[in-house]
Protein backbone atom coordinates (compact mmCIF):
# COMPACT_ATOMS: atom_id res chain seq x y z
CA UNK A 1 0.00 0.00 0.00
CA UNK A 2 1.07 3.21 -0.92
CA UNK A 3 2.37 5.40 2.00
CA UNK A 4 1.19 8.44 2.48
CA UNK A 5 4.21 11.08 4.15
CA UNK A 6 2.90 13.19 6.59
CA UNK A 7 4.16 16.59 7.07
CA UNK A 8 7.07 17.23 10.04
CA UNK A 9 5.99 20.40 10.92
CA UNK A 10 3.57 21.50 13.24
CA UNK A 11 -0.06 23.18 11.57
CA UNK A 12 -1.47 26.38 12.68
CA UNK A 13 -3.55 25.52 15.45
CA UNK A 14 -6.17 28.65 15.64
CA UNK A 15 -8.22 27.39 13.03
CA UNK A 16 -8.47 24.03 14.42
CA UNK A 17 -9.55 24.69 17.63
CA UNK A 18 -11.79 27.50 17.29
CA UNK A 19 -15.41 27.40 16.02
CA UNK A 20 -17.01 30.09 13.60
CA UNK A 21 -20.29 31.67 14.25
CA UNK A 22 -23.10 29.93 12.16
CA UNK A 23 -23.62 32.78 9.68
CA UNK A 24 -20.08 32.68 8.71
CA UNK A 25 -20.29 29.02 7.90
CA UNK A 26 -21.08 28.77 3.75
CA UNK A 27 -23.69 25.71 4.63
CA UNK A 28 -25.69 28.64 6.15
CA UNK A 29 -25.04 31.28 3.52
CA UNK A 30 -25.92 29.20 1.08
CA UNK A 31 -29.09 27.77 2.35
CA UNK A 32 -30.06 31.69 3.04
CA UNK A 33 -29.04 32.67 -0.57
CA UNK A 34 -31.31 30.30 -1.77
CA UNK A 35 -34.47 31.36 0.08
CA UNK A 36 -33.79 34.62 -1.18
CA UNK A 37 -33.47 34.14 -4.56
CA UNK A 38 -36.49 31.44 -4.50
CA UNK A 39 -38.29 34.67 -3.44
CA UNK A 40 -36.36 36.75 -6.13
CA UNK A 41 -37.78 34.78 -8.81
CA UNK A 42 -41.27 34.15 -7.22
CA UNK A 43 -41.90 37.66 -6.69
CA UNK A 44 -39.48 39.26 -9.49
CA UNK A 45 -39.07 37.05 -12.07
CA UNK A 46 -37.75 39.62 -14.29
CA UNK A 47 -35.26 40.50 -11.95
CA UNK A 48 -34.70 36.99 -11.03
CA UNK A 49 -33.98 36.11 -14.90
CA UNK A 50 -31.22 39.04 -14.74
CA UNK A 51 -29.73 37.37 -12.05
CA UNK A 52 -28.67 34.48 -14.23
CA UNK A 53 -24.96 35.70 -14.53
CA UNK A 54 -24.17 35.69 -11.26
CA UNK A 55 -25.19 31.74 -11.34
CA UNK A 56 -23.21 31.46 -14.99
CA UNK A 57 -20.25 33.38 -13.61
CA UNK A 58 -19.76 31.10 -10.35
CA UNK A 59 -19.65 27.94 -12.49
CA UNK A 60 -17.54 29.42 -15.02
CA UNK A 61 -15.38 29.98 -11.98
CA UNK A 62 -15.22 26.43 -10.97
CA UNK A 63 -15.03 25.25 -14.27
CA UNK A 64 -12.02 27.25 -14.63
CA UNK A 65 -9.36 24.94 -12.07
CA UNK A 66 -11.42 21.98 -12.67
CA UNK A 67 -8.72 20.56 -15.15
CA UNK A 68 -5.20 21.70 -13.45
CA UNK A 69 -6.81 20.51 -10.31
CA UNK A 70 -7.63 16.93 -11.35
CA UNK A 71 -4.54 16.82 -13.62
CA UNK A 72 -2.82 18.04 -10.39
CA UNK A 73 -4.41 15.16 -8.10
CA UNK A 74 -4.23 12.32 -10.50
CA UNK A 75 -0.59 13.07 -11.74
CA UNK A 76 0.56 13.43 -7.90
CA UNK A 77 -1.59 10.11 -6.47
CA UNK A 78 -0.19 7.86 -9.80
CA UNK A 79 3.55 9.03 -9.78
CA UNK A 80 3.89 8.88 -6.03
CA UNK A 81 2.46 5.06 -5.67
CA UNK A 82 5.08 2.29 -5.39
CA UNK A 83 2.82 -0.33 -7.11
CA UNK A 84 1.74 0.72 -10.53
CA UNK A 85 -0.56 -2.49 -10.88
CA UNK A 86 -2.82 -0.95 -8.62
CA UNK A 87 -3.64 2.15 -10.86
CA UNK A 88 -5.26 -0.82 -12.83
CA UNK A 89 -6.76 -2.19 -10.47
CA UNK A 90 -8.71 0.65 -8.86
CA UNK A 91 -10.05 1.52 -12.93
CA UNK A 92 -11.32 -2.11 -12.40
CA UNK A 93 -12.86 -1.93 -9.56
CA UNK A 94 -14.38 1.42 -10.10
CA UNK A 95 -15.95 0.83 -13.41
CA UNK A 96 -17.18 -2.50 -12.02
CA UNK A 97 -19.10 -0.54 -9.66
CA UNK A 98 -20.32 1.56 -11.95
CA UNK A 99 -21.52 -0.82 -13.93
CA UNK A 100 -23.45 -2.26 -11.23
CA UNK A 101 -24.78 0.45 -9.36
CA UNK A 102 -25.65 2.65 -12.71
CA UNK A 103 -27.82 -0.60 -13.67
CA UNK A 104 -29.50 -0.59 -10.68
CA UNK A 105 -30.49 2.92 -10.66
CA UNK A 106 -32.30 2.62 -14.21
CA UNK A 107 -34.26 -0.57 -12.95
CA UNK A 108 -34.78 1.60 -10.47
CA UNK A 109 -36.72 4.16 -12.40
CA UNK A 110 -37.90 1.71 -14.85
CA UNK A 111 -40.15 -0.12 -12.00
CA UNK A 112 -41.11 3.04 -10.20
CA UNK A 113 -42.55 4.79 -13.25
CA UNK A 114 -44.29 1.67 -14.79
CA UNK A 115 -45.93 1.20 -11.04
CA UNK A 116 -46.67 4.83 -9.97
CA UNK A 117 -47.64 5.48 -14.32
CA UNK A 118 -47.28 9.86 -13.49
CA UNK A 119 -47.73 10.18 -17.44
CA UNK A 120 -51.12 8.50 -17.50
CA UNK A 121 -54.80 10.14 -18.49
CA UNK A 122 -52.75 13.46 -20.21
CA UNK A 123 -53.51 12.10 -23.33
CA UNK A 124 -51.04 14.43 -25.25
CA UNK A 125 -51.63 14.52 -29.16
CA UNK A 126 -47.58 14.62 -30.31
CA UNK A 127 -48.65 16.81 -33.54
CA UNK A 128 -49.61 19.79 -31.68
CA UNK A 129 -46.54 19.84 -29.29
CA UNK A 130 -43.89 22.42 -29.91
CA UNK A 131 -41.09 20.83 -31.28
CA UNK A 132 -39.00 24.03 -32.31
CA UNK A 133 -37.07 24.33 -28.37
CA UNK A 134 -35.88 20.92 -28.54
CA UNK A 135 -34.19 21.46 -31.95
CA UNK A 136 -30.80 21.58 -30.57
CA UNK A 137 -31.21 19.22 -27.96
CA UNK A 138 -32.24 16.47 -30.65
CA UNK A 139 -29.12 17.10 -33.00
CA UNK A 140 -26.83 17.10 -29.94
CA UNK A 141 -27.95 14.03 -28.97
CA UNK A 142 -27.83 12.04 -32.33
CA UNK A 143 -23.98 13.29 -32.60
CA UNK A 144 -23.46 11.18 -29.78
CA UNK A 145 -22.39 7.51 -30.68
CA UNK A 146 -20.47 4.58 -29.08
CA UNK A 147 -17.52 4.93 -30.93
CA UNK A 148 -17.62 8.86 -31.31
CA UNK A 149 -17.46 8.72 -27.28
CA UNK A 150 -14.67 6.62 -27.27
CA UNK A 151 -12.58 8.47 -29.71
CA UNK A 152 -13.73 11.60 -28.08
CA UNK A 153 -11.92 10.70 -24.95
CA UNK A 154 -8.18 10.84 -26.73
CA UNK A 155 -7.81 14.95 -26.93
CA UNK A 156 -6.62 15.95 -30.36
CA UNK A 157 -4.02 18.45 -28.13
CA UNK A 158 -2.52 18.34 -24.97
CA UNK A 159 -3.74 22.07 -24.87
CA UNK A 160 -7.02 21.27 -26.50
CA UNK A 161 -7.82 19.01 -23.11
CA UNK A 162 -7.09 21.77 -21.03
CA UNK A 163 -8.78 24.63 -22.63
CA UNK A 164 -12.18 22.83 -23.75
CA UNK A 165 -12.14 21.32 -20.04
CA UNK A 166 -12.98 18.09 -20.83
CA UNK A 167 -13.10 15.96 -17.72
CA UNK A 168 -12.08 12.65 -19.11
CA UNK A 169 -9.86 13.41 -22.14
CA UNK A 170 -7.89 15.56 -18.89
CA UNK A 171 -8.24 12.16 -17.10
CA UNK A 172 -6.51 10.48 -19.25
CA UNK A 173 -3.52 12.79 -20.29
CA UNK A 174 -3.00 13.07 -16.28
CA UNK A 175 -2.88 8.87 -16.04
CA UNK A 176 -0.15 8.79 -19.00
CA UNK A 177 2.02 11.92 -17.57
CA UNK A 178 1.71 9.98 -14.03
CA UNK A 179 2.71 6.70 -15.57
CA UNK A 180 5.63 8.41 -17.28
CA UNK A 181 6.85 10.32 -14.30
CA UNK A 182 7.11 7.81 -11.89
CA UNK A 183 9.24 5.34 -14.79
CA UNK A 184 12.11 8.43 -14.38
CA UNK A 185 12.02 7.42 -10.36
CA UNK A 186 14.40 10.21 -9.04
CA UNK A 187 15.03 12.27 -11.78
CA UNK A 188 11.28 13.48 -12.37
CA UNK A 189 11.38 14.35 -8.64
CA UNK A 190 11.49 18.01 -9.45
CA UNK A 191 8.75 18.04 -11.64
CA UNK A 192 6.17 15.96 -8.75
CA UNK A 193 7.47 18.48 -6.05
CA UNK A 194 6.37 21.43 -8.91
CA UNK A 195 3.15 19.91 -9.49
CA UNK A 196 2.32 19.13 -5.74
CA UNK A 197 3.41 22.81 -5.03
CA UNK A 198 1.10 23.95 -7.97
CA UNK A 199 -1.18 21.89 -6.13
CA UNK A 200 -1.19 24.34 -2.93
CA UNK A 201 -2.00 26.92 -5.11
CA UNK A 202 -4.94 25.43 -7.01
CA UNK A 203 -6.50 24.58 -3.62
CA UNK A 204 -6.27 27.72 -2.29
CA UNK A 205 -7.72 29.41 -5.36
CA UNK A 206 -10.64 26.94 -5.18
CA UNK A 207 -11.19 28.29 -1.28
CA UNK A 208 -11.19 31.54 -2.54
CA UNK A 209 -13.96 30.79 -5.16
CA UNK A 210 -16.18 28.98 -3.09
CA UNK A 211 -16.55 32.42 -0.76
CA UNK A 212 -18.10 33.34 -3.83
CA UNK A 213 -20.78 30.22 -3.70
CA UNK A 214 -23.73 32.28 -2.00
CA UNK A 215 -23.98 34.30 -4.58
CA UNK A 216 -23.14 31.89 -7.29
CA UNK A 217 -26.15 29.63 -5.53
CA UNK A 218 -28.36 32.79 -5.55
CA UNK A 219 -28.33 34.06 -9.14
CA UNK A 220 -28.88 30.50 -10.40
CA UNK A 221 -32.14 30.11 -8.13
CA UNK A 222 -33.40 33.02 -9.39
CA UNK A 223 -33.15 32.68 -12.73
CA UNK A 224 -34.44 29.06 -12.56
CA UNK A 225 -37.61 30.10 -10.57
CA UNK A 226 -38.04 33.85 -12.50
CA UNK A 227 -37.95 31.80 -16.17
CA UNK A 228 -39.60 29.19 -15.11
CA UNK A 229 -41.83 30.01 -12.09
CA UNK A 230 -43.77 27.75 -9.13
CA UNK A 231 -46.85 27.24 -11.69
CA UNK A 232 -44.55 25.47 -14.34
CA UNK A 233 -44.31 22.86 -11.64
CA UNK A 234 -48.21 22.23 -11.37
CA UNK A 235 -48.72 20.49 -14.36
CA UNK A 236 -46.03 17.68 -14.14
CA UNK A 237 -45.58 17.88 -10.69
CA UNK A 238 -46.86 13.94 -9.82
CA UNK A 239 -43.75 13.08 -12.62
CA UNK A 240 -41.50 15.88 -10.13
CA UNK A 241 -42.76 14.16 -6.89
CA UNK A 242 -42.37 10.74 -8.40
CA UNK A 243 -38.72 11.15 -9.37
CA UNK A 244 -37.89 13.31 -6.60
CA UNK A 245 -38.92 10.58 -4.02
CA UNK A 246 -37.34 7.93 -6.20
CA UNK A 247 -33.78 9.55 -5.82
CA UNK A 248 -34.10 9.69 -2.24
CA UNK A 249 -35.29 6.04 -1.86
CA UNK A 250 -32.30 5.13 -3.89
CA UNK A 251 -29.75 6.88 -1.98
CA UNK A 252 -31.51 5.86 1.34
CA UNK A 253 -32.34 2.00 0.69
CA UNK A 254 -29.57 1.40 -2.00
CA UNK A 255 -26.76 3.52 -1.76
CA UNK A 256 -27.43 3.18 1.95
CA UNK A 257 -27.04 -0.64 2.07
CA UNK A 258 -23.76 -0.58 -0.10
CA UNK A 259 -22.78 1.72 3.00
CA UNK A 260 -23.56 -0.28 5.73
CA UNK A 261 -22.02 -3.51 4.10
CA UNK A 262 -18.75 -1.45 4.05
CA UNK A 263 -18.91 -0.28 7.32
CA UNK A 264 -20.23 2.94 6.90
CA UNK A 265 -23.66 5.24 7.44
CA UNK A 266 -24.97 6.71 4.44
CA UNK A 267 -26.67 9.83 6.73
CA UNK A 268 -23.04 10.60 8.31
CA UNK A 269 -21.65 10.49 4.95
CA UNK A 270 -24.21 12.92 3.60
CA UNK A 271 -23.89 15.16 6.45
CA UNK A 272 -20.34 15.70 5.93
CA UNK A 273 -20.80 16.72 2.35
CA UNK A 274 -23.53 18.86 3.08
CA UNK A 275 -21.56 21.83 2.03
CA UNK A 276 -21.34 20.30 -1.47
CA UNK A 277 -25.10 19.34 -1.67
CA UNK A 278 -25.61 22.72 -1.48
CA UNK A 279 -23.99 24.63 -3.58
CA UNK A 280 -24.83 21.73 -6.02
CA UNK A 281 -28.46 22.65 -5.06
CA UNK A 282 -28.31 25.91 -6.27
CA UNK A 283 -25.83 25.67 -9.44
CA UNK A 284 -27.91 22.18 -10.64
CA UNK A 285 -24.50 21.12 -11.65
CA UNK A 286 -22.98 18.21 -9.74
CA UNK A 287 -19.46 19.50 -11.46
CA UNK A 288 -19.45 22.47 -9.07
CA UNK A 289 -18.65 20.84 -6.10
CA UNK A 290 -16.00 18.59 -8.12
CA UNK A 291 -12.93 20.46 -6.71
CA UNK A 292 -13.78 20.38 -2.95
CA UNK A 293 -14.84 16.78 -3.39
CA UNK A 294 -11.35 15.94 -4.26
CA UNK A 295 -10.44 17.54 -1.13
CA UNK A 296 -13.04 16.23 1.05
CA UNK A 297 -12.63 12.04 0.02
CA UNK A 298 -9.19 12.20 0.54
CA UNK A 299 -9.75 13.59 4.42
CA UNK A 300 -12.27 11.04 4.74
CA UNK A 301 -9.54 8.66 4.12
CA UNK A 302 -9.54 7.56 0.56
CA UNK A 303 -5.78 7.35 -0.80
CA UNK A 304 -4.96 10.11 -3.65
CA UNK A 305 -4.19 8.03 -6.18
CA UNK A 306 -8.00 6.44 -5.56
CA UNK A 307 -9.73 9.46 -5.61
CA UNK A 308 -8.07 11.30 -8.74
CA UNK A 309 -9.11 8.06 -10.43
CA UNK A 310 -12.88 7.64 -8.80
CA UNK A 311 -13.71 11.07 -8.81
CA UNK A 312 -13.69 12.42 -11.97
CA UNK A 313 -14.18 8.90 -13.58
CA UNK A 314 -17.53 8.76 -11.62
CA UNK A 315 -18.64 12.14 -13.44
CA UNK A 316 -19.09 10.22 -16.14
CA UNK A 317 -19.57 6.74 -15.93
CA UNK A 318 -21.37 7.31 -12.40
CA UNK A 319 -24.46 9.05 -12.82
CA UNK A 320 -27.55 7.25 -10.53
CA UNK A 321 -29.61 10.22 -10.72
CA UNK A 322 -29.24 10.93 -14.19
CA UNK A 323 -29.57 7.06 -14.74
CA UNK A 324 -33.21 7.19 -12.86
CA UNK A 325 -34.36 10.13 -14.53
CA UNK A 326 -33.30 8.50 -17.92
CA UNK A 327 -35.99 5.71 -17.91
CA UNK A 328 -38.45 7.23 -15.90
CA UNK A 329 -38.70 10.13 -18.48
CA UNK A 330 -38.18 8.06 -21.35
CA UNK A 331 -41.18 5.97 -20.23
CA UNK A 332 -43.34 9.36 -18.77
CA UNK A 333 -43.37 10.63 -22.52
CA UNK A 334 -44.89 7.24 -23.66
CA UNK A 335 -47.56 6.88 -21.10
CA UNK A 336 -48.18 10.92 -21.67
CA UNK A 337 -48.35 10.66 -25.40
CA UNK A 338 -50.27 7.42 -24.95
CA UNK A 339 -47.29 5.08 -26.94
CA UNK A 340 -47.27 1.35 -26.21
CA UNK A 341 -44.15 -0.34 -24.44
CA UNK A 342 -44.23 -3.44 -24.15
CA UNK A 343 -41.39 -5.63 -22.09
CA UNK A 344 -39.23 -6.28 -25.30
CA UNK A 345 -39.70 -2.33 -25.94
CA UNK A 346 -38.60 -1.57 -22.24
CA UNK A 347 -35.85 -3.85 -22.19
CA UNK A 348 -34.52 -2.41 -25.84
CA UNK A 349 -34.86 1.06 -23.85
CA UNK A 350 -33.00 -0.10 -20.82
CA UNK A 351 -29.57 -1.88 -23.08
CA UNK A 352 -30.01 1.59 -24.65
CA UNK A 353 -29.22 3.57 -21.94
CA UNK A 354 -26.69 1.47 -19.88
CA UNK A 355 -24.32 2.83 -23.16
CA UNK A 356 -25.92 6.06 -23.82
CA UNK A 357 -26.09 7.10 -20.02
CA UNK A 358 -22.14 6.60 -20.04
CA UNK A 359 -21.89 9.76 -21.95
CA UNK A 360 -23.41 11.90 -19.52
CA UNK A 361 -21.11 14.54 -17.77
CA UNK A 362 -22.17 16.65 -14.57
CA UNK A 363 -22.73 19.43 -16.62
CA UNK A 364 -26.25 21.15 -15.94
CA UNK A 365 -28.62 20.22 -19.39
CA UNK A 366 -26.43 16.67 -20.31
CA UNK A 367 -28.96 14.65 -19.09
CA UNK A 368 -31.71 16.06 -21.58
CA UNK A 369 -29.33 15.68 -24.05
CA UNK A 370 -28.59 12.38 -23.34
CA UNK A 371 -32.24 11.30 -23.34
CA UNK A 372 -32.94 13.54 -26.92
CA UNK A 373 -30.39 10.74 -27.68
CA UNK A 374 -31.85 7.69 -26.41
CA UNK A 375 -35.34 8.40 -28.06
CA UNK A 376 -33.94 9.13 -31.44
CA UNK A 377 -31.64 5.89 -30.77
CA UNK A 378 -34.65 3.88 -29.65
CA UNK A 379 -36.75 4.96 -32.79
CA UNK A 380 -40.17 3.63 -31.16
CA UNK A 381 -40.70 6.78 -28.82
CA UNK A 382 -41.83 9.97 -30.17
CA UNK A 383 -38.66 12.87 -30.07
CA UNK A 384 -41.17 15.42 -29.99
CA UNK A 385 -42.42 14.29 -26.77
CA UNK A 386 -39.33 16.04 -25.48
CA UNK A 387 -41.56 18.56 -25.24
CA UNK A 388 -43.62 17.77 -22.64
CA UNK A 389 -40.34 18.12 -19.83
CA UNK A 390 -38.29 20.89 -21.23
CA UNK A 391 -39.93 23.11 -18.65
CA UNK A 392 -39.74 21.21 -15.56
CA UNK A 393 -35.97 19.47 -16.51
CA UNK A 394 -33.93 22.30 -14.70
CA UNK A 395 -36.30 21.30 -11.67
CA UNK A 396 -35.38 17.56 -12.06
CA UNK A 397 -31.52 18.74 -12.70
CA UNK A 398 -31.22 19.59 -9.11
CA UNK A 399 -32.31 15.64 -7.69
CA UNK A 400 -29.97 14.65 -10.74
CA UNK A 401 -27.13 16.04 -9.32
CA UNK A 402 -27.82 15.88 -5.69
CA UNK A 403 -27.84 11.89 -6.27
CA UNK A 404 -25.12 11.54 -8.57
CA UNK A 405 -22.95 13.31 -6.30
CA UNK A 406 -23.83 11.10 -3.61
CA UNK A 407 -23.71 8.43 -5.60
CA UNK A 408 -19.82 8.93 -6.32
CA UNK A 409 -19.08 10.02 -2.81
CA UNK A 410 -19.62 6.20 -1.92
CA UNK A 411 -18.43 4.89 -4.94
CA UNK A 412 -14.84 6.42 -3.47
CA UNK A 413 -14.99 4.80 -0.38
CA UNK A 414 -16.14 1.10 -1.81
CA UNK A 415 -13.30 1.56 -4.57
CA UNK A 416 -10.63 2.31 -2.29
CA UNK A 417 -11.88 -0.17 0.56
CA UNK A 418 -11.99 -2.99 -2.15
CA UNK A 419 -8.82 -2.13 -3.43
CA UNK A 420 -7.21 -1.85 0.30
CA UNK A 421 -6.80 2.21 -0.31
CA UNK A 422 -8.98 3.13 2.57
CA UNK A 423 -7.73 4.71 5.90
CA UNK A 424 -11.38 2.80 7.85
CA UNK A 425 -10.12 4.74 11.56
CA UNK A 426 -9.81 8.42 10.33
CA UNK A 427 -13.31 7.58 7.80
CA UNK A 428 -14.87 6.48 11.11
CA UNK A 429 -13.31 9.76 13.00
CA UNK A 430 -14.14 12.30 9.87
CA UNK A 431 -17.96 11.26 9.95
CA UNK A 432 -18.26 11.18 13.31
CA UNK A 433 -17.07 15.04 13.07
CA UNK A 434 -19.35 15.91 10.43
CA UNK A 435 -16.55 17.56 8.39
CA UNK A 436 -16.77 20.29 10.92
CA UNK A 437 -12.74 20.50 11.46
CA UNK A 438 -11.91 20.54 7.64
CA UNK A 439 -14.80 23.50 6.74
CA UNK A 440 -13.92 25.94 9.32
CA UNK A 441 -10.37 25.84 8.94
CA UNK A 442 -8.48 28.66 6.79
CA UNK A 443 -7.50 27.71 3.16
CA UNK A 444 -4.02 26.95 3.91
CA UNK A 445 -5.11 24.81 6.81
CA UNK A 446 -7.23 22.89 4.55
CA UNK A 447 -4.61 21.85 2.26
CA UNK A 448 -2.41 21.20 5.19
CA UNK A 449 -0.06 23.67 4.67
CA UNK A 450 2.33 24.17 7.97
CA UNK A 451 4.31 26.84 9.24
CA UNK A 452 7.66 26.86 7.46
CA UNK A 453 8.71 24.68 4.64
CA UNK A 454 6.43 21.49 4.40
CA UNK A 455 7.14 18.42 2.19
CA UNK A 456 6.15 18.92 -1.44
CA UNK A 457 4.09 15.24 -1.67
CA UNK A 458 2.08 16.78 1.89
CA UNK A 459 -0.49 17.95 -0.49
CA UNK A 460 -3.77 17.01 1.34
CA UNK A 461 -2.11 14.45 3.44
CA UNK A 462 -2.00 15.97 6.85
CA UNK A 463 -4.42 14.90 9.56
CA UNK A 464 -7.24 16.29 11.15
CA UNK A 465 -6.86 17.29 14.57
C-alpha cells in the first residue's frame, strides 16, 4: 500500500480549535441565498432572470481549475504510488461498480414509473406539441455515438484538453504523464514536487472561489424560478414528486445498504458533504462541487491516487440520478403521449441507456441531451415528446445532481476499501465530526499547509486534529 508522508511540521492551530459563528459558515449562507433568490424569482421574475450571470459566472469559476486541479491530483496520487498495478486495479474496480450500481439505478426508475404510471390520463396529441425548443437538444444528442465517445476521450491536443475542459480526455492525459513520471524514479522528482506545489496553489484558489458560492447559488435560483416560475411545476408535478422521491429512496435504501455492508452510514456520509449538496443545489450542476470533493474524500480517508481516479471517472460513468431520470422520463413521454411499451420495448430502452447514459457529464442540461439521444436511438418513442419536460428538466436537474454526487461520494470509499486504499479509523473519525474541522479551517489549513517549509508530496495528506 502506498504510503502516504505526513508533514514534520507543526499546523497552525487557531483554526483548528476555534469554532465560527453559524452565519459565517457557507452551509448557512448558502441555504439563506437560496431562500432569497427562491423569493427573487417568485416575486421578481424579471429580476430573477437578470440574475442568471451571477449563477453562470460562479460555475464558469469552478469550471475554470477543474482541469489543473484533477490533472494536479491524478498526476501526484499515480507518480507517487510504489505499485503501478494498482492504478489498474482501482479503474477495475471502479468501473465494475459503476456498472453495477448505474444498472441498478435505471431498474430503479424503470419499475417506479411503470408502477406509480405519473404520465397516464394526459392524453397528449404529439402533432400539436412544440417541437422548435428541442431542436438543438435532438441534434446534440444524435452526434453522440459509441464509438464517437470513445474516440472523443483521446484529446486531439494536450492544450485542447485543457482549454475545452474536458473531464475525461484531462483524465486520461494526467494517467499517461503519471505513468511516465514515476518510470524516471528520481530524476522526475522536481517536476512531482512542482506539481504538488502547484497543487497548494490550485486549492487555495478553489477556497477563494467557493466564498463566492452564495452568490453563485443565488443568481442561479433566481433565474431558474423567474424563467420558469412555481406554476410550471403544477402540471407535471406527480412526474417531479415521483422522481424526486425515487432519488431519495435510492440513496436511502440502496446507496445506503452498499454503505452499511462497508462499514459505513450513508446519513453521516451525507452530512459531511452537506456543504457540497448545497452549492450543487443551487448551481444544478454536480461539477461544481468537483474540486472540494477531491479535497473532502481524501480527508475522509480515501488514498490520492483512488480518488483522482474515482472522482472524476464517476462524473461520467457514475451518474444514478441521471440514470433514474433517464428511464423514468423516457417511459413518462410514452404513457403521456399514450405510446405502447411493451417488455421487449422496455428492455430495448434499458440496453439503450446502460451505453448512452455513459456519456453523460455533470454538466447542468447533459442529461436532456442524453435522453434527446436515447429516443432518437430507440426509434419507437416519439422525439417530440421532449416537449412535454423541457420546462420542468432544470427542476429535475437539481435531484440529478444531488444523487449523482452522492452516488460517487460512496463509490470512493467502496473503490478504495476494495482495493485496500482506505484509511477505515480516520473515515470512522471524519464522519463522526461531520466535516466540521476541515470546513472551518483557513485555506491553507485545509490543504495542510504548515508553518515553514512542508514536504512537497504533503499535499492534502496531513491529519485532522
Amino acid at each position: 500500500m502506498h504510503q502516504v508522508k505526513m508533514p514534520t511540521t507543526p499546523l497552525r492551530k487557531t483554526a483548528m480549535t476555534t469554532r465560527q459563528p453559524i452565519y459565517k459558515s457557507l452551509y448557512f449562507q448558502v441555504i439563506v441565498a437560496i431562500v432569497i433568490g427562491i423569493l427573487i424569482g417568485h416575486f421578481y421574475p424579471d429580476t430573477g432572470k437578470a440574475l442568471k450571470p451571477l449563477g453562470d459566472g460562479f460555475i464558469k469559476l469552478i469550471k475554470m481549475v477543474i482541469a489543473p486541479i484533477i490533472f494536479c491530483t491524478v498526476v501526484s496520487g499515480i507518480a507517487g504510488m510504489q505499485n503501478m498495478k494498482s492504478v489498474g486495479k482501482t479503474g477495475g474496480y471502479a468501473l465494475l461498480y459503476f456498472e453495477i450500481v448505474s444498472t441498478i439505478a435505471l431498474l430503479i426508475g424503470l419499475i417506479v414509473v411503470n408502477v406509480v404510471q405519473p404520465g397516464a390520463g394526459m392524453n397528449i396529441d404529439v402533432s400539436t406539441l412544440d417541437a422548435s425548443k428541442i431542436a438543438a437538444y435532438v441534434t446534440a444528442g444524435q452526434d453522440q455515438s459509441i464509438v464517437g465517445f470513445i474516440l472523443n476521450v483521446i484529446p486531439n491536443t494536450i492544450v485542447g484538453a485543457f482549454a475545452n475542459g474536458d473531464i475525461l480526455q484531462v483524465l486520461m492525459f494526467s494517467v499517461i504523464f503519471g505513468f511516465a513520471l514515476h518510470r524516471l524514479g528520481s530524476y522526475g522528482k522536481p517536476v512531482l514536487d512542482f506539481i504538488d506545489r502547484f497543487a497548494h496553489v490550485m486549492f487555495n484558489i478553489i477556497n477563494m472561489i467557493m466564498k463566492l458560492a452564495p452568490i453563485g447559488a443565488f443568481g442561479a435560483m433566481a433565474f431558474t424560478i423567474g424563467a420558469y416560475g412555481v406554476s410550471s411545476l403544477v402540471q407535471l408535478g406527480q412526474l417531479m414528486i415521483c422522481f424526486y422521491i425515487t432519488c431519495v429512496l435510492f440513496v436511502v435504501l440502496v446507496l445506503g445498504a452498499i454503505c452499511r455492508a462497508h462499514g459505513f452510514s450513508i446519513f453521516k456520509l451525507v452530512r459531511y458533504i452537506r456543504e457540497e449538496l448545497l452549492i450543487v443545489l443551487g448551481t444544478s450542476s454536480s461539477e461544481s462541487a468537483l474540486p472540494r470533493m477531491l479535497i473532502k474524500m481524501e480527508r475522509l480517508g480515501a488514498q490520492k491516487s483512488v480518488v483522482g481516479l474515482v472522482i472524476p471517472t464517476g462524473y461520467s460513468f457514475n451518474l444514478d440520478g441521471t440514470s433514474i431520470y433517464l428511464t423514468m422520463a423516457a417511459v413518462f413521454i410514452a404513457q403521456a403521449t399514450n405510446t405502447h411499451m411493451d417488455i421487449t420495448h422496455q428492455i430495448t430502452l434499458l440496453l439503450v441507456l446502460l451505453l448512452s447514459s455513459k456519456g453523460a457529464a455533470g454538466v447542468t442540461g447533459s442529461g436532456f441531451i442524453v435522453l434527446a439521444a436515447t429516443l432518437s436511438a430507440v426509434g419507437h418513442l416519439p422525439v417530440a415528446g421532449l416537449a412535454l419536460i423541457l420546462g420542468i428538466d432544470r427542476f429535475m436537474s437539481e435531484a440529478r445532481a444531488l444523487t449523482n454526487l452522492v452516488g460517487n461520494a460512496v463509490a470512493t470509499v467502496v473503490v478504495a476499501k476494495w482495493v485496500g486504499e482506505l484509511d477505515t479509523d480516520k473515515l470512522q473519525s471524519e464522519l463522526a465530526s461531520g466535516g466540521s474541522a476541515i470546513l472551518e479551517t483557513r485555506p491553507e489549513d485545509d490543504l495542510g499547509v504548515a508553518e515553514g517549509p512542508t514536504p512537497a508530496n504533503a499535499v492534502n495528506t496531513t491529519k485532522t486534529v
